[in-house]
C-alpha atoms as a PDB file:
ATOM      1  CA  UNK A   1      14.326 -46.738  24.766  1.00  0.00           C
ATOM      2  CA  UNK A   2      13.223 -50.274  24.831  1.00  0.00           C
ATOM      3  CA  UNK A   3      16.190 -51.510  22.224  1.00  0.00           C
ATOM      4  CA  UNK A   4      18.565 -49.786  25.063  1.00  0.00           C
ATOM      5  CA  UNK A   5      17.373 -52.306  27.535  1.00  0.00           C
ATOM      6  CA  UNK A   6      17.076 -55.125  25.590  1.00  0.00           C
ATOM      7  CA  UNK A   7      20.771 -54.692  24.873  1.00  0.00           C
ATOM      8  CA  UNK A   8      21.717 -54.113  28.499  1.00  0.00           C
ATOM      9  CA  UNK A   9      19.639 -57.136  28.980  1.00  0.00           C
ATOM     10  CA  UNK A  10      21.919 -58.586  26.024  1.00  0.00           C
ATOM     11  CA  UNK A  11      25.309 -57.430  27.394  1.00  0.00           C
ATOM     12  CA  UNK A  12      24.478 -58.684  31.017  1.00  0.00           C
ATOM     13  CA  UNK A  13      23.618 -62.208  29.591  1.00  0.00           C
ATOM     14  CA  UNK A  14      26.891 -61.933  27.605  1.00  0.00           C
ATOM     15  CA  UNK A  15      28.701 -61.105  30.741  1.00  0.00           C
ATOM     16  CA  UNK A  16      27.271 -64.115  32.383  1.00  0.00           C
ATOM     17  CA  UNK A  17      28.453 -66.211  29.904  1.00  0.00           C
ATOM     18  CA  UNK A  18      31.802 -65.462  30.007  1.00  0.00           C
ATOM     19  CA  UNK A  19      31.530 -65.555  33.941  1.00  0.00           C
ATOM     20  CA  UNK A  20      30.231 -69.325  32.808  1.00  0.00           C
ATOM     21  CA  UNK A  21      32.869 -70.111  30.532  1.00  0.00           C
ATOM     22  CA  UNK A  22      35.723 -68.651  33.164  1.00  0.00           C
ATOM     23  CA  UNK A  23      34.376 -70.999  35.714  1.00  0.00           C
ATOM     24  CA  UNK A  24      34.886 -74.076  33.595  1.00  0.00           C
ATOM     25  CA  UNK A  25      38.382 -73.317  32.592  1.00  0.00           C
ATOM     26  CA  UNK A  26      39.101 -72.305  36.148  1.00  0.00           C
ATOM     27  CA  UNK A  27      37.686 -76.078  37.045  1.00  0.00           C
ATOM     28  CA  UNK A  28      40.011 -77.361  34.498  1.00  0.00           C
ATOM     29  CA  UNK A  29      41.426 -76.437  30.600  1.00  0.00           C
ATOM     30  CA  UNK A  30      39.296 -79.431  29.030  1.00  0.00           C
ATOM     31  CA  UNK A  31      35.722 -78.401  30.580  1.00  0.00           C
ATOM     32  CA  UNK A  32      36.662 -75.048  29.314  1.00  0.00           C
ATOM     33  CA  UNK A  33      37.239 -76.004  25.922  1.00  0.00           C
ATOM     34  CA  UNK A  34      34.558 -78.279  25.828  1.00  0.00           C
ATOM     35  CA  UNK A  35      32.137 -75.451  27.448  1.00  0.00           C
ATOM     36  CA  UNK A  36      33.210 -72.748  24.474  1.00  0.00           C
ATOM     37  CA  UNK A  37      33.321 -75.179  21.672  1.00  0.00           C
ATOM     38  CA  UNK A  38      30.295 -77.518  22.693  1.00  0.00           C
ATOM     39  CA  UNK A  39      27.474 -76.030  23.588  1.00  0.00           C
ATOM     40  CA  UNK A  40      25.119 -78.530  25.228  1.00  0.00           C
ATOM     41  CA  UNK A  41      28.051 -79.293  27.492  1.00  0.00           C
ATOM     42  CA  UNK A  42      27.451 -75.589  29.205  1.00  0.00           C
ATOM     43  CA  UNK A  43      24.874 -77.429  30.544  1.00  0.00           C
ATOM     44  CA  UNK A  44      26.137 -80.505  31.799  1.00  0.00           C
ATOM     45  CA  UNK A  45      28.840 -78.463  33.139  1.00  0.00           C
ATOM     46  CA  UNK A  46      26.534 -76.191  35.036  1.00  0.00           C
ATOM     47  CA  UNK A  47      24.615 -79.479  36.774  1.00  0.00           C
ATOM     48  CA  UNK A  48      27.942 -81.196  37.708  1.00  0.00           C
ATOM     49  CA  UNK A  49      30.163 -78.031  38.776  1.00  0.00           C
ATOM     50  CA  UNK A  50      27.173 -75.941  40.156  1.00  0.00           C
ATOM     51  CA  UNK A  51      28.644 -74.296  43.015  1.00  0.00           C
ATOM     52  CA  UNK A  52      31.377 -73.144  40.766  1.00  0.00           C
ATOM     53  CA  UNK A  53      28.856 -72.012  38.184  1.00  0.00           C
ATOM     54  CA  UNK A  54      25.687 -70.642  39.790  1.00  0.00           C
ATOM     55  CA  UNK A  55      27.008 -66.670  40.133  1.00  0.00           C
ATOM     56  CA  UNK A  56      27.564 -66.711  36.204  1.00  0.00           C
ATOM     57  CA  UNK A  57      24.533 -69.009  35.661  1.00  0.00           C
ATOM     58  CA  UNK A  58      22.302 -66.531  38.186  1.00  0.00           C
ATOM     59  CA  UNK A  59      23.647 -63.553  36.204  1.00  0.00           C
ATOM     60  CA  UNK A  60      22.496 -64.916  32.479  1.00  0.00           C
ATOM     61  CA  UNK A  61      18.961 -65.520  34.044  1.00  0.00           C
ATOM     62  CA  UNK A  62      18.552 -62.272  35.340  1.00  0.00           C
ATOM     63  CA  UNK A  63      19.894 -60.481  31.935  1.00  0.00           C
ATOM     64  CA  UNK A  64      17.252 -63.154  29.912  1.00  0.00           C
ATOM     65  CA  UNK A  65      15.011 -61.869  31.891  1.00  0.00           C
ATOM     66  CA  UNK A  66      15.236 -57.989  30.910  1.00  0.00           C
ATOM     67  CA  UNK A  67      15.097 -59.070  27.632  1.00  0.00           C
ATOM     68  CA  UNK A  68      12.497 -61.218  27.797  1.00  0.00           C
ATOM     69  CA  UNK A  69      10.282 -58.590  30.177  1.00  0.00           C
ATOM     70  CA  UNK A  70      11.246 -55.380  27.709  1.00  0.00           C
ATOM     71  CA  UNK A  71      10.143 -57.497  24.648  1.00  0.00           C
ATOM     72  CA  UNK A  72       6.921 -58.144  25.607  1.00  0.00           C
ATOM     73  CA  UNK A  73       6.308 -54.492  27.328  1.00  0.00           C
ATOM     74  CA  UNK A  74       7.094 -53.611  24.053  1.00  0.00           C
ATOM     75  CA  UNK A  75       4.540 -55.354  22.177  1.00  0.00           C
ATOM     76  CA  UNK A  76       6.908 -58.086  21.105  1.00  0.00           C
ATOM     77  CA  UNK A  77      10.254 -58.378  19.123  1.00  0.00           C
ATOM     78  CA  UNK A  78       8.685 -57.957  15.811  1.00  0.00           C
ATOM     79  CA  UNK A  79       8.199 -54.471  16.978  1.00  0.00           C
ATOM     80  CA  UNK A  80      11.895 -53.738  17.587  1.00  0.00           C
ATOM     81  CA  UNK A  81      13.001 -55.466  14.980  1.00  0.00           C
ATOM     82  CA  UNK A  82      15.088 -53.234  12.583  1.00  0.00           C
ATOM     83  CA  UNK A  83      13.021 -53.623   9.950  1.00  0.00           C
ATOM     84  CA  UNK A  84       9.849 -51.647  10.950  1.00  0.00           C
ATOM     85  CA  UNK A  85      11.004 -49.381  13.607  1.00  0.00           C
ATOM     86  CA  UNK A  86      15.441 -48.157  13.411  1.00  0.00           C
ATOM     87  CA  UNK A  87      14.581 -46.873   9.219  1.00  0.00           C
ATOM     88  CA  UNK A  88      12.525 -43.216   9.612  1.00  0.00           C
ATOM     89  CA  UNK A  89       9.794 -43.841   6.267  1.00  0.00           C
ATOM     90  CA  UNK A  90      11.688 -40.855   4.474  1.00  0.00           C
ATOM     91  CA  UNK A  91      14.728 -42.697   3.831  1.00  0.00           C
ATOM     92  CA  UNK A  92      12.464 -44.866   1.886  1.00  0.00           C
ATOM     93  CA  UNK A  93       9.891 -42.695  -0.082  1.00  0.00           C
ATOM     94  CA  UNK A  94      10.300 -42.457  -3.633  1.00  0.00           C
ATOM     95  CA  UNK A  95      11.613 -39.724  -5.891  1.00  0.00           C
ATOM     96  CA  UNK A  96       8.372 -37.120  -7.445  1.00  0.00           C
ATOM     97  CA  UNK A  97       8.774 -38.319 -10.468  1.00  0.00           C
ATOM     98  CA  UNK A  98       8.783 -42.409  -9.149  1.00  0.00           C
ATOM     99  CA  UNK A  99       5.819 -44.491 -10.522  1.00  0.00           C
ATOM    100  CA  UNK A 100       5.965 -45.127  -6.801  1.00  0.00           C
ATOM    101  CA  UNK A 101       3.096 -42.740  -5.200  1.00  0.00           C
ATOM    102  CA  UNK A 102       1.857 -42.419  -1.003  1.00  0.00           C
ATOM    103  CA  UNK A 103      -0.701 -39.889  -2.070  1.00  0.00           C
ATOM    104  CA  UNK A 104      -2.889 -42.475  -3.927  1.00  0.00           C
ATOM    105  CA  UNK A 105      -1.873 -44.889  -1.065  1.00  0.00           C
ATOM    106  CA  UNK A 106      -4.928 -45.845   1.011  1.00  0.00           C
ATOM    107  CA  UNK A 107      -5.072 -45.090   4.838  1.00  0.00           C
ATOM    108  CA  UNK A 108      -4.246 -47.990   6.344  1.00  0.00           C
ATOM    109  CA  UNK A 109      -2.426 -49.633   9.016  1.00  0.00           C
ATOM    110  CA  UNK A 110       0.750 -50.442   6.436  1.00  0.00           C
ATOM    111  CA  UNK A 111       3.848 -47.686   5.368  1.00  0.00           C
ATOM    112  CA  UNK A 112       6.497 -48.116   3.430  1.00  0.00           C
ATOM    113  CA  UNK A 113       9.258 -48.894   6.138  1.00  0.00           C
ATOM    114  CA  UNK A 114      12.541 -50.673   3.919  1.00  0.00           C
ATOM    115  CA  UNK A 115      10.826 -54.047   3.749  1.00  0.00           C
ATOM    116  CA  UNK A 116      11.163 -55.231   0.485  1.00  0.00           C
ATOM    117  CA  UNK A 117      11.071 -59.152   0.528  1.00  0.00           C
ATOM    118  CA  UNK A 118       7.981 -61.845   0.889  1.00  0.00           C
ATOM    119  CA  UNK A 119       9.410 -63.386   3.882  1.00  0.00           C
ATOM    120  CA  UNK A 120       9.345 -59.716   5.765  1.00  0.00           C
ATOM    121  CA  UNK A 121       5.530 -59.396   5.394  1.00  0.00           C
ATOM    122  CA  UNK A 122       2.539 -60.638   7.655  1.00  0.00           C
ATOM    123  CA  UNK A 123      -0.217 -60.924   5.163  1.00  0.00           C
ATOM    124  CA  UNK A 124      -1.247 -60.831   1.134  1.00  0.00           C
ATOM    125  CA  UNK A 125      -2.545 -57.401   2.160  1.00  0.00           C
ATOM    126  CA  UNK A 126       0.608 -56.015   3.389  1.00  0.00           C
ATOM    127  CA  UNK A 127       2.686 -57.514   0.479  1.00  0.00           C
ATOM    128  CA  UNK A 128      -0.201 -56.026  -1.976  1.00  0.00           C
ATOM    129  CA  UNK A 129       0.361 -52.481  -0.247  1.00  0.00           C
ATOM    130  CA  UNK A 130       4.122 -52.733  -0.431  1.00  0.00           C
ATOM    131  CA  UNK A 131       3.793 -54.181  -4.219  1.00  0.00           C
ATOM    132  CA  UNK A 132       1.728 -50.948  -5.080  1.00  0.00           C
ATOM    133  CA  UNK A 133       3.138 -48.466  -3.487  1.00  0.00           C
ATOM    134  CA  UNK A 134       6.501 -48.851  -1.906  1.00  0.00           C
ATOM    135  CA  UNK A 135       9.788 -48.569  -3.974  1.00  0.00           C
ATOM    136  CA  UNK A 136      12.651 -51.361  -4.477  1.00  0.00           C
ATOM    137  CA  UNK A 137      10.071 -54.483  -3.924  1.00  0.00           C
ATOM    138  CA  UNK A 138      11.386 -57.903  -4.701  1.00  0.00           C
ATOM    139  CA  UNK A 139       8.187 -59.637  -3.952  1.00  0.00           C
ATOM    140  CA  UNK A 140       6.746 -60.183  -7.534  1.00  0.00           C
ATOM    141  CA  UNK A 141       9.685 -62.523  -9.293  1.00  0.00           C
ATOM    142  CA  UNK A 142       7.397 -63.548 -12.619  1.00  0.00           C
ATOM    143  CA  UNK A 143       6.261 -59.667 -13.082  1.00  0.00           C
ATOM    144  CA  UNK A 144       2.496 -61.042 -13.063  1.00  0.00           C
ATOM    145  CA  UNK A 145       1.313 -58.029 -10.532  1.00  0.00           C
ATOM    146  CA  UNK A 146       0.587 -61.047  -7.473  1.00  0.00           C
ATOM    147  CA  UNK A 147       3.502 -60.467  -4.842  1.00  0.00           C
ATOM    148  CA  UNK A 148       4.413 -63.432  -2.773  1.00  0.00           C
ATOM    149  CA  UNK A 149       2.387 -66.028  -4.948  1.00  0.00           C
ATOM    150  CA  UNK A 150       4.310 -68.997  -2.825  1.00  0.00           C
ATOM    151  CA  UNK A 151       4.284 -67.477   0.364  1.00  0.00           C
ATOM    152  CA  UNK A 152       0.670 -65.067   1.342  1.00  0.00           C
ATOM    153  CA  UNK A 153      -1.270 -64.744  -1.835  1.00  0.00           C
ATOM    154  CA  UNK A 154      -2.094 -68.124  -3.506  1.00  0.00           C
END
C-alpha cells in the first residue's frame, strides 16, 4: 500500500513539473528550453517569474511531501526498496538438491530476498548469512569463503 502512495506522491510531483516547465515556455520559448534542459535554472526561473510559477511550484511541494511522509511511516525507503520487499523469498530459494540449504540456516533477522551483491548488504553479518545460505551470491570474488572483504568484513 505504501509503494501506491509514494507513486501518487511521485506522479503528482511529476505533474507539477510539467505545470513548471509549461509556465516557462508560456513566459517565453528560451526560459522554457532553458527550464527543461538546465536544471538549476528551474529555480531561478521560479524566483524571477513566481506568480507565473507558484500553482506548479505549490503542486511539486505537496506531492514531495506524500512521498516524503509515506517513506518515513513506512520505516524508511530502504524498506520499499525493491530489493527486500516486491521479490516473495520463494522465487529465490534453492533447488533440494542445491548446496544452498534454509533448514541449517540460523533464526535470525536475515532471509534470502534476491540480494546478491556487497553493496546491497548492511553488515558482515548479513553478507556472511547471504554467503552461506542464499543462492546466486556475487559477494566472494577471490573464492576465499570472506564475502565483501573491501566493503563489511575486513
Amino acid at each position: 500500500m505504501s509503494e501506491l502512495v509514494l507513486y501518487v506522491g511521485l506522479g503528482i510531483f511529476v505533474i507539477g513539473g510539467i505545470g513548471l516547465l509549461i509556465a516557462a515556455f508560456r513566459t517565453s520559448i528560451l526560459w522554457g528550453l532553458a527550464v527543461l534542459f538546465i536544471a538549476p535554472v528551474a529555480i531561478i526561473y521560479l524566483f524571477a517569474h513566481w506568480q507565473d510559477a507558484k500553482g506548479a511550484f505549490k503542486i511539486q511541494v505537496f506531492g514531495f511531501m506524500i512521498m516524503v511522509v509515506f517513506a518515513y511511516m513506512s520505516g524508511g525507503v530502504s524498506s520499499i526498496t525493491p530489493s527486500s520487499s516486491s521479490f516473495p523469498s520463494e522465487v529465490f530459494s534453492a533447488p533440494a538438491n542445491s548446496t544452498f540449504s534454509t533448514e541449517n540456516a540460523p533464526s535470525q533477522q536475515f532471509r534470502c530476498d534476491g540480494r546478491t551483491h556487497c553493496s546491497q548488504m548492511t553488515s558482515c553479518a548479513e553478507a556472511n548469512y547471504f554467503l552461506r545460505y542464499c543462492p546466486n551470491t556475487k559477494m566472494d570474488g577471490n573464492n576465499d569463503g570472506v564475502p565483501c572483504e573491501r566493503q563489511w568484513c575486513r
